[in-house]
N, C-alpha and C. Protein backbone atom coordinates (compact mmCIF):
# COMPACT_ATOMS: atom_id res chain seq x y z
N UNK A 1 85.75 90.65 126.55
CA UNK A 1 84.66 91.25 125.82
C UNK A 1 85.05 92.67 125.43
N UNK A 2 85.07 93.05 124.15
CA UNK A 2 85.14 94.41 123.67
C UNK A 2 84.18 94.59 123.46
N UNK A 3 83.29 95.83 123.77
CA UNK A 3 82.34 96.74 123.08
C UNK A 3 82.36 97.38 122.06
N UNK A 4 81.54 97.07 120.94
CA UNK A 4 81.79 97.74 119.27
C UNK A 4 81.35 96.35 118.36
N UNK A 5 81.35 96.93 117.11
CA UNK A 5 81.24 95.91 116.28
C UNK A 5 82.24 95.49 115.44
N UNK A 6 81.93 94.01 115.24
CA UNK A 6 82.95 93.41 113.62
C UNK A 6 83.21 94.02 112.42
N UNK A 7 84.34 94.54 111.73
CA UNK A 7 84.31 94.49 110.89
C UNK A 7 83.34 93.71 110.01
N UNK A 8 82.93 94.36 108.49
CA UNK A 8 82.04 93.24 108.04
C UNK A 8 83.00 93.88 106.29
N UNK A 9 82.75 92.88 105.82
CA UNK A 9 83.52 92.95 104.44
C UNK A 9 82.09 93.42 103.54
N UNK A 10 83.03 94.45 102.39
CA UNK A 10 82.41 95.30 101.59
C UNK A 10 81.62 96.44 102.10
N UNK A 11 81.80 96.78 103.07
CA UNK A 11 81.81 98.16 103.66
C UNK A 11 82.20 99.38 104.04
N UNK A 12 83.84 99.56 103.35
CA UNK A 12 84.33 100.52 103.37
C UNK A 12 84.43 100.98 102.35
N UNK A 13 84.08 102.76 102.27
CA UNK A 13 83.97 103.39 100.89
C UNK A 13 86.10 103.79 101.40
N UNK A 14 86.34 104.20 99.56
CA UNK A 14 87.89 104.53 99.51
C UNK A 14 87.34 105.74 100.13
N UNK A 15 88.63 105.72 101.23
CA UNK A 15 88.63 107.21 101.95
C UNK A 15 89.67 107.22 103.11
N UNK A 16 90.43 108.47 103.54
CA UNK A 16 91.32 108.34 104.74
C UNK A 16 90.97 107.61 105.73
N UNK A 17 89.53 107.13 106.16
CA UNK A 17 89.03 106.31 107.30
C UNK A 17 89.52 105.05 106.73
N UNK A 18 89.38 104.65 105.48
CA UNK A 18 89.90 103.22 105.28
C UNK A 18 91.05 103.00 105.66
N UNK A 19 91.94 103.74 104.90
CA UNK A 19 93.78 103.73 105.06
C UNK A 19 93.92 103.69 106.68
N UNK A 20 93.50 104.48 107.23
CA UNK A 20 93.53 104.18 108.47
C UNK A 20 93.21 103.14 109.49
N UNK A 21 92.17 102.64 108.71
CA UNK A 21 91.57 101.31 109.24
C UNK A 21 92.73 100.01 108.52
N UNK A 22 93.43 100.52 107.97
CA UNK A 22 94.13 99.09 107.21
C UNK A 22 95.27 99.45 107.89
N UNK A 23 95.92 100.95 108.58
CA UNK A 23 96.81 100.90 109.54
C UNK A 23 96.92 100.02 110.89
N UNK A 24 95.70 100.54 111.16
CA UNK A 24 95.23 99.76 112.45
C UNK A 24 95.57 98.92 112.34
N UNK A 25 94.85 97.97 111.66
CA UNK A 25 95.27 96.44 112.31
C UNK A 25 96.55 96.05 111.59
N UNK A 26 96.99 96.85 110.46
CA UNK A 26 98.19 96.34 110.06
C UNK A 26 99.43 96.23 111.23
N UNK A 27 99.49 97.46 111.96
CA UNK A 27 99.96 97.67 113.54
C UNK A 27 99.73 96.66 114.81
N UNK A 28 98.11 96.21 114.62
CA UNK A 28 98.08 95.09 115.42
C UNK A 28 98.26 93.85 115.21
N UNK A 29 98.82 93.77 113.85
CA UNK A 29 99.21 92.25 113.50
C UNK A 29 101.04 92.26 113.71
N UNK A 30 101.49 93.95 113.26
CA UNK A 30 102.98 93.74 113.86
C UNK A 30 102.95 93.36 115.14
N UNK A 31 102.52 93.78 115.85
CA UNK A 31 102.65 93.90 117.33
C UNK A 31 102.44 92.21 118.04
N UNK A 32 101.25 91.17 117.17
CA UNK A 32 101.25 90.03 117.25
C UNK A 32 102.23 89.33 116.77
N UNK A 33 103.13 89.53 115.36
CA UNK A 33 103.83 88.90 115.25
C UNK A 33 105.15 89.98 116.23
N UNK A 34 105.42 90.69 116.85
CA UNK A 34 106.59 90.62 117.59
C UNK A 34 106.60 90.28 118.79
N UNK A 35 105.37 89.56 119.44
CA UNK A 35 105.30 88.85 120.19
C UNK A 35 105.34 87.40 119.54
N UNK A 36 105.83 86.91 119.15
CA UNK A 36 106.00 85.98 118.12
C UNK A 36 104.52 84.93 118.33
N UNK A 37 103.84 85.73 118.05
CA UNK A 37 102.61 84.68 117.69
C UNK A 37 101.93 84.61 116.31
N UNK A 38 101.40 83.73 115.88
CA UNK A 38 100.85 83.80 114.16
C UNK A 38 99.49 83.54 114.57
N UNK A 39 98.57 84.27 114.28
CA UNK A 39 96.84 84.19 114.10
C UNK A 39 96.41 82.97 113.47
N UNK A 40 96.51 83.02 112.34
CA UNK A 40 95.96 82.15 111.59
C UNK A 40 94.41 82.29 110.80
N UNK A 41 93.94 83.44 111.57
CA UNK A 41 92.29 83.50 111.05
C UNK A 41 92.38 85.12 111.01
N UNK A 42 92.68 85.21 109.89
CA UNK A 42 92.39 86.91 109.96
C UNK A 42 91.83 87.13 109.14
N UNK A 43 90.82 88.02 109.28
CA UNK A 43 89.63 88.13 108.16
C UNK A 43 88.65 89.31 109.46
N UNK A 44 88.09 89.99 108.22
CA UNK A 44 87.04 91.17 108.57
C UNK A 44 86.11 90.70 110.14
N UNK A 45 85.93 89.46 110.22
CA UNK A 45 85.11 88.91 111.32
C UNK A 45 85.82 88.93 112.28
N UNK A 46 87.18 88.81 112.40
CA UNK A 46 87.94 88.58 113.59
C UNK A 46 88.61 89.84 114.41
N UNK A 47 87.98 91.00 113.65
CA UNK A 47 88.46 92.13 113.93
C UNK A 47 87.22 93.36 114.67
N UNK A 48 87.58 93.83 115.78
CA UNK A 48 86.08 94.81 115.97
C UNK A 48 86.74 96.11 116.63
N UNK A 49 85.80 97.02 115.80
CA UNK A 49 86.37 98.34 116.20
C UNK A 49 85.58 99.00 117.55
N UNK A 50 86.20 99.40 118.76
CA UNK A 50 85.79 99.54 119.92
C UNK A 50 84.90 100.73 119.93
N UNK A 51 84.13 101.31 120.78
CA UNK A 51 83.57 102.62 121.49
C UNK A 51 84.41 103.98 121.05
N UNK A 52 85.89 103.64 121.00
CA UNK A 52 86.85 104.70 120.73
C UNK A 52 87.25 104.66 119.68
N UNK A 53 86.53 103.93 118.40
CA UNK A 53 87.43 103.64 117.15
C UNK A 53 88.39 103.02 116.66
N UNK A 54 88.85 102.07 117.42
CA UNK A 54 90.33 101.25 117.56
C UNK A 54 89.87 99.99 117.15
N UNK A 55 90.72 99.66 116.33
CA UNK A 55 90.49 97.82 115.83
C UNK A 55 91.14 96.88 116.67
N UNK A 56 90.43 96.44 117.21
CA UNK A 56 91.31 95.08 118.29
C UNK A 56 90.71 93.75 117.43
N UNK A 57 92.60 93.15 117.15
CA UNK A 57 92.28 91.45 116.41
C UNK A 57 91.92 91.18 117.32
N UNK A 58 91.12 89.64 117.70
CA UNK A 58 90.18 88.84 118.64
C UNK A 58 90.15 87.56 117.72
N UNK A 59 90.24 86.44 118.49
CA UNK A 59 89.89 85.13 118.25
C UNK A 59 90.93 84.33 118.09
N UNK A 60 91.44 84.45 119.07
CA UNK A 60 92.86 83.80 119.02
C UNK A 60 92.86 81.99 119.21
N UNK A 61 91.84 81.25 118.50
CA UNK A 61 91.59 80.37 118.70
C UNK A 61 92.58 79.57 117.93
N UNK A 62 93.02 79.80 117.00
CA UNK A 62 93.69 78.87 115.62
C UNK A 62 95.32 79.14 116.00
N UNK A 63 95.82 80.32 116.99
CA UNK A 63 96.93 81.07 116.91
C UNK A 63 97.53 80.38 117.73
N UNK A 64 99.14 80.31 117.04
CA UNK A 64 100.35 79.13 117.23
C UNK A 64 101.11 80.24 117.98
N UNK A 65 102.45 80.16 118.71
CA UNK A 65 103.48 80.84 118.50
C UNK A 65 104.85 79.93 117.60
N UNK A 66 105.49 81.29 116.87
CA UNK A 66 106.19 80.81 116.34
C UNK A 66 106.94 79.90 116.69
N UNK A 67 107.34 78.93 115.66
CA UNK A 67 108.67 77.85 116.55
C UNK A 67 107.96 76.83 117.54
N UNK A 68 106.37 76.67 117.70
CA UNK A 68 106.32 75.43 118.65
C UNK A 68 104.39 75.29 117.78
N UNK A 69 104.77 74.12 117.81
CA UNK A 69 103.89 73.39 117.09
C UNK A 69 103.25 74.61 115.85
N UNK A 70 104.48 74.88 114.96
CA UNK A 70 103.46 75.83 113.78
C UNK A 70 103.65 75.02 112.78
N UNK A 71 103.22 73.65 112.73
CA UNK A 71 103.17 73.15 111.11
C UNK A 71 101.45 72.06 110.90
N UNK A 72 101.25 71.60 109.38
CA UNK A 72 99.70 71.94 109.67
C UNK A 72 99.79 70.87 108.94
N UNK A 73 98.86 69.90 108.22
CA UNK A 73 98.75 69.20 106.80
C UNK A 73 96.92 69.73 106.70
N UNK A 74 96.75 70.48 105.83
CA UNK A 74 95.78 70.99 105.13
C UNK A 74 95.75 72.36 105.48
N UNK A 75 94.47 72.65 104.99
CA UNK A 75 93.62 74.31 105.46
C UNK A 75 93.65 74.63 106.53
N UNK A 76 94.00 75.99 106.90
CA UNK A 76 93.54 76.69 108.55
C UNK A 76 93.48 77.84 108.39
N UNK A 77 91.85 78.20 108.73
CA UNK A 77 91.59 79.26 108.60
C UNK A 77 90.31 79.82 108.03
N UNK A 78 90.10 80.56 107.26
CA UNK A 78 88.47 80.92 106.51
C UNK A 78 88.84 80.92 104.77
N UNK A 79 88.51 80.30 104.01
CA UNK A 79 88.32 81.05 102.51
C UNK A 79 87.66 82.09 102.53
N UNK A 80 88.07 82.76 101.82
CA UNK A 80 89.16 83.11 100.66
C UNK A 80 90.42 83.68 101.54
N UNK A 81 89.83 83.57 102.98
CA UNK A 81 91.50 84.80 103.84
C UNK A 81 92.69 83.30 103.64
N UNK A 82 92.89 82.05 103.53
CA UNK A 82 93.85 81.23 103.74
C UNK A 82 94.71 81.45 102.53
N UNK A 83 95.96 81.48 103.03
CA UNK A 83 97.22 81.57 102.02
C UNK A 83 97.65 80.35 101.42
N UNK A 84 98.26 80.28 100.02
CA UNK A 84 98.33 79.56 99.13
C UNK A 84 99.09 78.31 100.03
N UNK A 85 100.08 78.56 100.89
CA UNK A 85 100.99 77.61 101.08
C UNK A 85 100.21 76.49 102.19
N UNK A 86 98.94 77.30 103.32
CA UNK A 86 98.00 76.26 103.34
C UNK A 86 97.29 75.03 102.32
N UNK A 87 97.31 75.09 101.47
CA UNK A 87 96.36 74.67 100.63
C UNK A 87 97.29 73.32 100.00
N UNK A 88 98.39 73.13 100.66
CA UNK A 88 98.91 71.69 100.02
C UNK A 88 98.63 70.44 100.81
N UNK A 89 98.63 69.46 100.21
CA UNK A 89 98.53 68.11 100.76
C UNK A 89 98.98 67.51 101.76
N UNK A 90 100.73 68.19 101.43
CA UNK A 90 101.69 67.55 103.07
C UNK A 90 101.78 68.54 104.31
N UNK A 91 102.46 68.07 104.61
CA UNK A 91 102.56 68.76 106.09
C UNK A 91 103.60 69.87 105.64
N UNK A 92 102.96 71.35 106.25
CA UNK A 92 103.71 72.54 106.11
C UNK A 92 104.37 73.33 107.02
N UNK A 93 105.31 74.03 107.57
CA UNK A 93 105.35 74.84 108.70
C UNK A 93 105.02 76.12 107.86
N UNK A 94 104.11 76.65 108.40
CA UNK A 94 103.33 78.39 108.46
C UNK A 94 104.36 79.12 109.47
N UNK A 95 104.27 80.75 108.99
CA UNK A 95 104.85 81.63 109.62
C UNK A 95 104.02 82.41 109.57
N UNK A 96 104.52 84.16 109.62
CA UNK A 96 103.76 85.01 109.99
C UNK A 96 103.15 84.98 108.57
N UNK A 97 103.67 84.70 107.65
CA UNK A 97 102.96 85.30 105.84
C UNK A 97 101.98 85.12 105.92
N UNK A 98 101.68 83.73 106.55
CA UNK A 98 99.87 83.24 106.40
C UNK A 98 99.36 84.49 106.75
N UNK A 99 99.02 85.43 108.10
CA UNK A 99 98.56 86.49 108.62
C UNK A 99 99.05 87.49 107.61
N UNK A 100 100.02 87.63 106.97
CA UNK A 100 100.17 88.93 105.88
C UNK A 100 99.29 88.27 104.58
N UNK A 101 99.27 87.38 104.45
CA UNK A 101 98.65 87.35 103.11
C UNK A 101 96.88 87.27 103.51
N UNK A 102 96.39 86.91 104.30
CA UNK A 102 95.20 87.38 104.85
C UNK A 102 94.82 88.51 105.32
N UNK A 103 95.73 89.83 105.96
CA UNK A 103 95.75 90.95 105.88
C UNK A 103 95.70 91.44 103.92
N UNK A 104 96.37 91.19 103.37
CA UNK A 104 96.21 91.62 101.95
C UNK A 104 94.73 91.26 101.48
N UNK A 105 94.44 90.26 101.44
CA UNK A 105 93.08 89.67 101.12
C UNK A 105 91.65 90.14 101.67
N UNK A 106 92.37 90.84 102.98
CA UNK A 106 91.05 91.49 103.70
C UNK A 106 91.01 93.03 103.56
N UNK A 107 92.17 93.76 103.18
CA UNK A 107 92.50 94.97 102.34
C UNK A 107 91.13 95.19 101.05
N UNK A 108 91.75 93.97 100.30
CA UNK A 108 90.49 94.20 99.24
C UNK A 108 89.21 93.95 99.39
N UNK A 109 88.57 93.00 100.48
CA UNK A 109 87.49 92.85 100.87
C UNK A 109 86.41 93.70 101.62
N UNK A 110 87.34 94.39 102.24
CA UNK A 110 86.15 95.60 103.11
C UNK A 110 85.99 96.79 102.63
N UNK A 111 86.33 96.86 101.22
CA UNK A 111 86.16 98.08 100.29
C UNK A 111 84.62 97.46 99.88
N UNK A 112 83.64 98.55 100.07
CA UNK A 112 81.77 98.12 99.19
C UNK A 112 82.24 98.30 97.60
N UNK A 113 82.66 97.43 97.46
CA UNK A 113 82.54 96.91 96.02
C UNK A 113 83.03 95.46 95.34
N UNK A 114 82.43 94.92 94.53
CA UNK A 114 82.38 93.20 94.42
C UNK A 114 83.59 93.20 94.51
N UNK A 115 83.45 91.88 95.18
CA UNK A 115 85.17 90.91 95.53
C UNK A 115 85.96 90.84 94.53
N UNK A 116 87.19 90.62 93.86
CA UNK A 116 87.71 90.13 93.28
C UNK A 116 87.43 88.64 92.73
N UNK A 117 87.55 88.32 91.75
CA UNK A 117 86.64 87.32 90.97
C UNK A 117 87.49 85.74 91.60
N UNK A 118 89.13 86.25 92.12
CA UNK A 118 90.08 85.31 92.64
C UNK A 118 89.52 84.66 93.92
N UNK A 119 89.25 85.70 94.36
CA UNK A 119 88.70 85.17 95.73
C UNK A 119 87.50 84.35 96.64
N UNK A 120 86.74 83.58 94.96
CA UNK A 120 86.46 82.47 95.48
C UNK A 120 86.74 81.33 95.20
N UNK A 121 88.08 81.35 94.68
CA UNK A 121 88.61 80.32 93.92
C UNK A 121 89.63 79.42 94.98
N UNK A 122 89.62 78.16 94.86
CA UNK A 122 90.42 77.57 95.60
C UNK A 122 90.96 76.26 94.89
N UNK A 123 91.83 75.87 94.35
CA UNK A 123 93.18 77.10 94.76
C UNK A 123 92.79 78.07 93.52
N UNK A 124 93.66 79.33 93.82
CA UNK A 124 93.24 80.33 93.04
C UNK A 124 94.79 80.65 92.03
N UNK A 125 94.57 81.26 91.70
CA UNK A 125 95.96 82.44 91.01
C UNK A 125 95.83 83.54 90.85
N UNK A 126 96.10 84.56 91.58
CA UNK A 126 96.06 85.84 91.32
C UNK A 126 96.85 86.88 90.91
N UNK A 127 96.41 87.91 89.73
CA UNK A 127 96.72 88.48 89.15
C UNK A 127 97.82 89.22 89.45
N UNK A 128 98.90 89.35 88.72
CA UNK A 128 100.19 90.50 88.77
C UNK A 128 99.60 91.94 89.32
N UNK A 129 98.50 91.95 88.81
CA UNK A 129 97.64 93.63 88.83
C UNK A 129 96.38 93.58 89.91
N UNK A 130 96.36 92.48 90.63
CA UNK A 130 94.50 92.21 91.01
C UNK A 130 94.59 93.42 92.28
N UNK A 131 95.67 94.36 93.04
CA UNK A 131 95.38 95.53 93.66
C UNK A 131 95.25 96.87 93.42
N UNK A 132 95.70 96.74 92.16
CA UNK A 132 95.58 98.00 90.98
C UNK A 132 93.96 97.98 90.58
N UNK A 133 94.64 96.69 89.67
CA UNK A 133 92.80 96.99 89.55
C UNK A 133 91.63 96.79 90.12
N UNK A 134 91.87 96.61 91.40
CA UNK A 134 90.55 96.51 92.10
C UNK A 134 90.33 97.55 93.06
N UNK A 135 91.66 98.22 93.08
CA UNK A 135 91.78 99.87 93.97
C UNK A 135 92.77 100.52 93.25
N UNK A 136 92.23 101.25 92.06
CA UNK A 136 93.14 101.65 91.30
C UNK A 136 93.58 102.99 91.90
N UNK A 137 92.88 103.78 93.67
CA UNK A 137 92.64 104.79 94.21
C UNK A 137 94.02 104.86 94.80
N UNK A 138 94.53 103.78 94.92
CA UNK A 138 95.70 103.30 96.16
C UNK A 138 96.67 104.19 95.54
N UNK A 139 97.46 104.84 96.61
CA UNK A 139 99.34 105.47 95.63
C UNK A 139 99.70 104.49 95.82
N UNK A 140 100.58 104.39 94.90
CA UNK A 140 101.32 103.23 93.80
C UNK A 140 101.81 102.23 94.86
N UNK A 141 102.37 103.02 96.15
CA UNK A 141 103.33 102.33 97.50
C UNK A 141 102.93 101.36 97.85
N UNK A 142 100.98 101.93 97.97
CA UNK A 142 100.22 101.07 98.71
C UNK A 142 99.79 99.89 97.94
N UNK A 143 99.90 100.63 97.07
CA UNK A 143 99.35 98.91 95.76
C UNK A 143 100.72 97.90 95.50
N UNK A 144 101.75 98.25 95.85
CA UNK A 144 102.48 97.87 95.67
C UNK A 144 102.81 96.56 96.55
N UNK A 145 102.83 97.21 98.39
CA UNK A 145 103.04 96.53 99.62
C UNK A 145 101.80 95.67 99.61
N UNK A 146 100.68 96.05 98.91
CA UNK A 146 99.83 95.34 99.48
C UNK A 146 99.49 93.76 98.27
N UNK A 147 100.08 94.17 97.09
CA UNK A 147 100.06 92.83 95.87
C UNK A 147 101.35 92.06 96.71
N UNK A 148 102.46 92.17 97.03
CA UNK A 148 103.35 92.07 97.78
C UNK A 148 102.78 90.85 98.81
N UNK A 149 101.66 91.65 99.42
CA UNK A 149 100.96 90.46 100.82
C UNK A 149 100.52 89.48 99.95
N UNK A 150 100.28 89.48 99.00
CA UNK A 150 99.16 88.07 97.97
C UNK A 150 99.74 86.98 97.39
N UNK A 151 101.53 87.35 97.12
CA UNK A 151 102.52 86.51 96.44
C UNK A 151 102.18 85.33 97.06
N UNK A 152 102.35 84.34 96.11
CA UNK A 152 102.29 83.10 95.95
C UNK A 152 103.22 82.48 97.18
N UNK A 153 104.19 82.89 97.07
CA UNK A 153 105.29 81.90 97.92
C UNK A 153 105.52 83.66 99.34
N UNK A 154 105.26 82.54 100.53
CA UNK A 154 104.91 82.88 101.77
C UNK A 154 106.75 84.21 101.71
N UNK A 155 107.72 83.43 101.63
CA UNK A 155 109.13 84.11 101.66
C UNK A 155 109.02 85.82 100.79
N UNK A 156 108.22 85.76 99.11
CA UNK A 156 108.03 87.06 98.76
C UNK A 156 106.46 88.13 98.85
N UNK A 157 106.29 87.80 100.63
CA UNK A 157 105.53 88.23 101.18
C UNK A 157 106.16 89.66 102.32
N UNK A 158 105.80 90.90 102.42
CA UNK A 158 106.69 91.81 103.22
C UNK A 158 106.20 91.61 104.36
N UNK A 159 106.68 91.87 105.55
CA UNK A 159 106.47 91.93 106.87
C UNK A 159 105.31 93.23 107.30
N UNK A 160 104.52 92.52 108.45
CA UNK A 160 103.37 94.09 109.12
C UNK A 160 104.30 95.16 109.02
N UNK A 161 105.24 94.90 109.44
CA UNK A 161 106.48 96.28 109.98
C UNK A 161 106.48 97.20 108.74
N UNK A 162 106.80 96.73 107.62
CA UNK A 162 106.99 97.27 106.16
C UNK A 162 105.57 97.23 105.87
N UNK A 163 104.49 97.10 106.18
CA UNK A 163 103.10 97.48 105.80
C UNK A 163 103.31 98.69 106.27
N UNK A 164 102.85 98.53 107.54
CA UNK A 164 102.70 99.43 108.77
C UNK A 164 103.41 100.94 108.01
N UNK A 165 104.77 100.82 107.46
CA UNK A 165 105.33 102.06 107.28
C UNK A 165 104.93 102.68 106.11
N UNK A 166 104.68 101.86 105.09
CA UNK A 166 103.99 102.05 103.94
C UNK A 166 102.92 103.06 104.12
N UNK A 167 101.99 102.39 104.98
CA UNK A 167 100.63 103.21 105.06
C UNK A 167 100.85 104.61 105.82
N UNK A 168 101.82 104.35 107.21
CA UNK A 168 102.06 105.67 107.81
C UNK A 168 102.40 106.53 106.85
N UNK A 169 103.34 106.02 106.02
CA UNK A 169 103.59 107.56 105.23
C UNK A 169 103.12 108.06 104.41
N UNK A 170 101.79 107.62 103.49
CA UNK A 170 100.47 107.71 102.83
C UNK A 170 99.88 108.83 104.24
N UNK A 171 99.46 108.19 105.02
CA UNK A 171 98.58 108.92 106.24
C UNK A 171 99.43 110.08 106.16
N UNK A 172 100.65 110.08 106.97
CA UNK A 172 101.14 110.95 107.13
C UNK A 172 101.60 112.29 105.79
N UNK A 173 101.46 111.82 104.71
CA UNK A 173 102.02 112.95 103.71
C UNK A 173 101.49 115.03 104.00
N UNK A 174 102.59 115.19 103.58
CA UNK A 174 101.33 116.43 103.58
C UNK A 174 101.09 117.17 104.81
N UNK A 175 101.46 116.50 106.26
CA UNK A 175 100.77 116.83 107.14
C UNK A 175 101.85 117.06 108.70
């Protein structure tokens, strides 16, 4: 049991508390996958920020470790957070991307302002630009790493690690 509440999507105004909040758990999803485990359900609900401000992932119900039983035939997970390579017919092996491309997806979701029009689409296609233009606030790095998490194919997806540094050095500029 943690004390605090869920994240809830469309509630964060653009501001250093956000970036920071997309550090957070971007950090706690490295830290899951270098314990080689994959979530599988990551989304604004599965996340709650404690008494002290800290985002702890929670709900480790769906979560594989890598390399032993990680392959699926259908959906796992929540729409709109499930990654494209869920969404086929046969049987797939998932890695960590699924959790990066649901970290990307929940990036744009807990900003208070309407969803992206992709994201209730299943299957969807999303835009070359859909982190630009839906946070056109982001430096370029961050829009960059984070369209990066949304790619279609799980392989040109970047790792938490290369999130994680992305954002530190946004946070950190300047300072």
């Amino acid at each position: 049991f943690i004390e605090g509440e869920d994240l809830r999507e469309f509630t964060f105004d653009y501001n250093e508390n956000y970036l920071k909040m997309l550090w957070q758990i971007a950090s706690g999803l490295s830290q899951i996958h270098g314990s080689a485990v994959i979530h599988r359900d990551i989304k604004p609900g599965n996340i709650r920020v404690d008494q002290e401000g800290v985002a702890k992932i929670f709900d480790f119900g769906l979560a594989r470790q890598q390399g032993v039983n990680n392959h699926s035939k259908g959906a796992i997970g929540t729409p709109p957070y499930i990654s494209p390579e869920m969404l086929v017919d046969n049987t797939i092996n998932f890695t960590t991307a699924a959790d990066v491309f649901a970290f990307g997806v929940s990036a744009l979701t807990l900003l208070n302002r309407p969803p992206p029009a992709w994201t209730n689409q299943l299957p969807r296609t999303i835009p070359d630009d859909a982190v630009e233009s839906h946070v056109p606030e982001f430096p370029a790095s961050v829009s960059n790493v984070l369209q990066r998490c949304l790619a279609d194919a799980a392989g040109g997806r970047p790792s938490m690690d290369e999130v994680c540094a992305v954002l530190a050095k946004v946070l950190l500029k300047d300072k």
